[in-house]
C-alpha atoms as a PDB file:
ATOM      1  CA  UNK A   1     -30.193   6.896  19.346  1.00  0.00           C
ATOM      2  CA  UNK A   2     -33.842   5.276  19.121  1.00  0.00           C
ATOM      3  CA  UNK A   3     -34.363   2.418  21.802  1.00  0.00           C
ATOM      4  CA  UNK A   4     -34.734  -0.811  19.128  1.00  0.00           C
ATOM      5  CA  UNK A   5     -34.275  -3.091  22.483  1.00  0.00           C
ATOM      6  CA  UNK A   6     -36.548  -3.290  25.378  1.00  0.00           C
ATOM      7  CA  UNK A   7     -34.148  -4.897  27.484  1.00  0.00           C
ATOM      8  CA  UNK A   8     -31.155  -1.891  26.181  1.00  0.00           C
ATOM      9  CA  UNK A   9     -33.831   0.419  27.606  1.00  0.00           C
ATOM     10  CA  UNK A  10     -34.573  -1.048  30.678  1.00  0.00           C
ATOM     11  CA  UNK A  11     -30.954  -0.956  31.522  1.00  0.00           C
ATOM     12  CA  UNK A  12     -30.803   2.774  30.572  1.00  0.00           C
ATOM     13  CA  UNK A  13     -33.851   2.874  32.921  1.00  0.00           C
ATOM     14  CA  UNK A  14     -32.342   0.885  35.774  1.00  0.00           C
ATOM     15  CA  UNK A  15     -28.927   2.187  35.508  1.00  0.00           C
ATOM     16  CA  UNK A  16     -29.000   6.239  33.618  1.00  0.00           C
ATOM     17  CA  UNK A  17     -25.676   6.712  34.973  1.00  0.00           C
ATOM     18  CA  UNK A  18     -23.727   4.177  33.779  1.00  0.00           C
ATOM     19  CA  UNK A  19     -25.617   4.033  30.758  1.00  0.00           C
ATOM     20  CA  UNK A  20     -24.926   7.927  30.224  1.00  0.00           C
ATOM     21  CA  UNK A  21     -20.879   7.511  31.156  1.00  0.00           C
ATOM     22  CA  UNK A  22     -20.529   4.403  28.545  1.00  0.00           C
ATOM     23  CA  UNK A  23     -22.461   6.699  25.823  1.00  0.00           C
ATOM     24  CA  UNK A  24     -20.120   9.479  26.446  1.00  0.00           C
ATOM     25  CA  UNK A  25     -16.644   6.499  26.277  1.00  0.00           C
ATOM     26  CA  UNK A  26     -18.015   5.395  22.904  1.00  0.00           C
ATOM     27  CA  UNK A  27     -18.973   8.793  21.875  1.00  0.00           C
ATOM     28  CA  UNK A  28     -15.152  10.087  22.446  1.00  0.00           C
ATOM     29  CA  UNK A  29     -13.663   7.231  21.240  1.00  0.00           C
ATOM     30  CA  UNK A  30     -15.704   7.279  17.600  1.00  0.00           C
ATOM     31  CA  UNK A  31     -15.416  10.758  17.453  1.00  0.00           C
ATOM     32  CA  UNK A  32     -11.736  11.645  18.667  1.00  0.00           C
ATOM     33  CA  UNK A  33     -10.582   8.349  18.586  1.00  0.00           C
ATOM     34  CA  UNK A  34      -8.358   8.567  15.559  1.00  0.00           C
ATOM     35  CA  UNK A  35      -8.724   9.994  11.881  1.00  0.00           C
ATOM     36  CA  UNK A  36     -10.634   7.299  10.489  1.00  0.00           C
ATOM     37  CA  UNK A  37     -14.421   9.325   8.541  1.00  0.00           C
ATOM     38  CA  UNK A  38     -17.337   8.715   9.967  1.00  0.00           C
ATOM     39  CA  UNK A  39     -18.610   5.715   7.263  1.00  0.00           C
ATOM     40  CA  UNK A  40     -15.500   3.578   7.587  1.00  0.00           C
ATOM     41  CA  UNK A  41     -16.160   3.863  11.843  1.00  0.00           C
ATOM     42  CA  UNK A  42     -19.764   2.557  11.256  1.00  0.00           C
ATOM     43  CA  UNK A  43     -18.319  -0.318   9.160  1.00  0.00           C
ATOM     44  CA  UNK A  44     -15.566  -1.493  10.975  1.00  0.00           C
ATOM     45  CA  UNK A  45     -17.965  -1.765  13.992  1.00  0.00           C
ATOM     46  CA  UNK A  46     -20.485  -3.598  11.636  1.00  0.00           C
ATOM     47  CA  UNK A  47     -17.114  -6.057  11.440  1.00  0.00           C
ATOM     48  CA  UNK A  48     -16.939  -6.546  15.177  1.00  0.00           C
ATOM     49  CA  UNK A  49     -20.280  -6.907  15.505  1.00  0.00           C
ATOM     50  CA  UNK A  50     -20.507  -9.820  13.577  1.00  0.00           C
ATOM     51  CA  UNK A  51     -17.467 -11.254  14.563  1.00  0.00           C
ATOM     52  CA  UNK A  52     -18.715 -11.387  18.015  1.00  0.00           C
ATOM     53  CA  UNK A  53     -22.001 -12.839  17.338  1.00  0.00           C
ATOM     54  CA  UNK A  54     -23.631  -9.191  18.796  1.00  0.00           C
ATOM     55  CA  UNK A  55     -27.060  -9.488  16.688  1.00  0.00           C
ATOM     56  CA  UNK A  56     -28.447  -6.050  18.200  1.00  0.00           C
ATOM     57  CA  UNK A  57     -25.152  -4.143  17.373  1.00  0.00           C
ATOM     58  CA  UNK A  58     -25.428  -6.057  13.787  1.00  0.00           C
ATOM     59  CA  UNK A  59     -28.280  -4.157  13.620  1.00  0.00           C
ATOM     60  CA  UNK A  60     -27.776  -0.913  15.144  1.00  0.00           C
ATOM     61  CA  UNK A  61     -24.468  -0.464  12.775  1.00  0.00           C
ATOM     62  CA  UNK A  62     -26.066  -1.360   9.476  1.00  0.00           C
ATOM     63  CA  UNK A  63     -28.254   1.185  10.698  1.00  0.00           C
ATOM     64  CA  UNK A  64     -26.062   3.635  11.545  1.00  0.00           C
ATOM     65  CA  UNK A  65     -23.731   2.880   8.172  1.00  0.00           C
ATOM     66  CA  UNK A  66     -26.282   3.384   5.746  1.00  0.00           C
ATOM     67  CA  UNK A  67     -26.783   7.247   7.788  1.00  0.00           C
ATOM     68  CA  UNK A  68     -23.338   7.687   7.230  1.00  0.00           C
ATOM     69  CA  UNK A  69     -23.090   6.847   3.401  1.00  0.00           C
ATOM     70  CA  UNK A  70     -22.387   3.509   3.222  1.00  0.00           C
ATOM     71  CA  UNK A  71     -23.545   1.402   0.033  1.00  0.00           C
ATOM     72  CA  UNK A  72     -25.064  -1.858   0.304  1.00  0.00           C
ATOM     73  CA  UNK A  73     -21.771  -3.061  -1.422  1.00  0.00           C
ATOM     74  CA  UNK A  74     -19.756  -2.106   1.483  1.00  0.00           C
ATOM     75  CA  UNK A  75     -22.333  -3.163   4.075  1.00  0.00           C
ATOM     76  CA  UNK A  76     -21.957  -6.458   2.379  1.00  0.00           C
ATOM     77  CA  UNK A  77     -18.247  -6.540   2.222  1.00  0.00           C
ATOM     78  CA  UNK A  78     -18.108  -5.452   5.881  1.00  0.00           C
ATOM     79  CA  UNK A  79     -19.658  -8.510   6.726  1.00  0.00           C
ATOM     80  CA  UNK A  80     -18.241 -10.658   3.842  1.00  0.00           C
ATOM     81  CA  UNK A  81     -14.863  -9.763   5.762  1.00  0.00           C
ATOM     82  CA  UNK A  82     -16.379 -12.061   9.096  1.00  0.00           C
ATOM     83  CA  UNK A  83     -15.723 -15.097   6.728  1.00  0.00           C
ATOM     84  CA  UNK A  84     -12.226 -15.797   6.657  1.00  0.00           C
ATOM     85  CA  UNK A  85     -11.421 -14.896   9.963  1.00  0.00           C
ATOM     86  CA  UNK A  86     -14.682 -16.041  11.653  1.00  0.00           C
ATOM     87  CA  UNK A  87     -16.031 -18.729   9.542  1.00  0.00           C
ATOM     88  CA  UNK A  88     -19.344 -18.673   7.689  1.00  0.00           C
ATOM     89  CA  UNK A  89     -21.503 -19.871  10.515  1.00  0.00           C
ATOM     90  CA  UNK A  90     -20.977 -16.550  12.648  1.00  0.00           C
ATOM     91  CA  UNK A  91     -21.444 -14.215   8.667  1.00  0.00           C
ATOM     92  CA  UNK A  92     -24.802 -16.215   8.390  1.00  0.00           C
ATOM     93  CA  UNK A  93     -26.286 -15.095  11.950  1.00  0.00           C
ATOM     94  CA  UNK A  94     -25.038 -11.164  10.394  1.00  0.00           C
ATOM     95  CA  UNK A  95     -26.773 -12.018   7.459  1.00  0.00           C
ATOM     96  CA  UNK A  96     -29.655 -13.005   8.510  1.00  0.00           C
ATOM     97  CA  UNK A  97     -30.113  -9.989  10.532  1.00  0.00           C
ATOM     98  CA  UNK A  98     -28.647  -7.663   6.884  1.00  0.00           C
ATOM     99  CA  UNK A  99     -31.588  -9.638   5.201  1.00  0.00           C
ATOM    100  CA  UNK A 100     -34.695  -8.800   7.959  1.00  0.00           C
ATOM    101  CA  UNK A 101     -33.490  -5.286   7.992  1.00  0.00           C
ATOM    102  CA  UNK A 102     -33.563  -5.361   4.313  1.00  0.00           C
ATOM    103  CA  UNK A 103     -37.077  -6.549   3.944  1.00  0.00           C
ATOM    104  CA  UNK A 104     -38.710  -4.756   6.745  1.00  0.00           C
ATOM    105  CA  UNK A 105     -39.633  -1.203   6.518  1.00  0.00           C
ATOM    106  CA  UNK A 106     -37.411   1.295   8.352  1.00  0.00           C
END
């Protein structure tokens, strides 16, 4: 995964070992977690991302949807879902970072 956070790689810097064995957790868990494709994993992260207020993992999981397939339809209803449950205050900060990634070159 690209380093999009200098403070994310100055942890992996500080710390390679724990960095490497939390890597390894999350790489299990998406991968042989459960039988859920690869798209819908990417989204429902997007989800908890948002709902936690998490604006790097916001970004890092749009990211990571769109390589997996995802439309800008679901990306959107991913983080439409935050609403109801959330409120629209904690979509907006989502959606802000949906609309920078949007306008900015990749």
């Amino acid at each position: 995964m690209e380093d999009r956070y200098q403070m994310f790689s100055e942890f992996k810097d500080q710390y390679p070992e724990v960095y490497e064995k939390t890597e390894a957790l999350g790489e299990f868990i998406h991968q042989q977690g459960g039988p859920l494709e690869d798209k819908t994993r990417w989204l429902i992260k997007l989800g908890i991302s948002a709902a936690t207020r998490h604006q790097n993992a916001v970004g890092t999981h749009i990211a990571r949807a769109r390589e997996a397939g995802a439309t800008e339809e679901e990306i959107m209803h991913a983080l439409l879902l935050v609403i109801p449950t959330c409120g629209f205050p904690t979509f907006t900060e989502a959606y802000r970072v949906y609309k920078k990634m949007e306008s900015s070159p990749s």
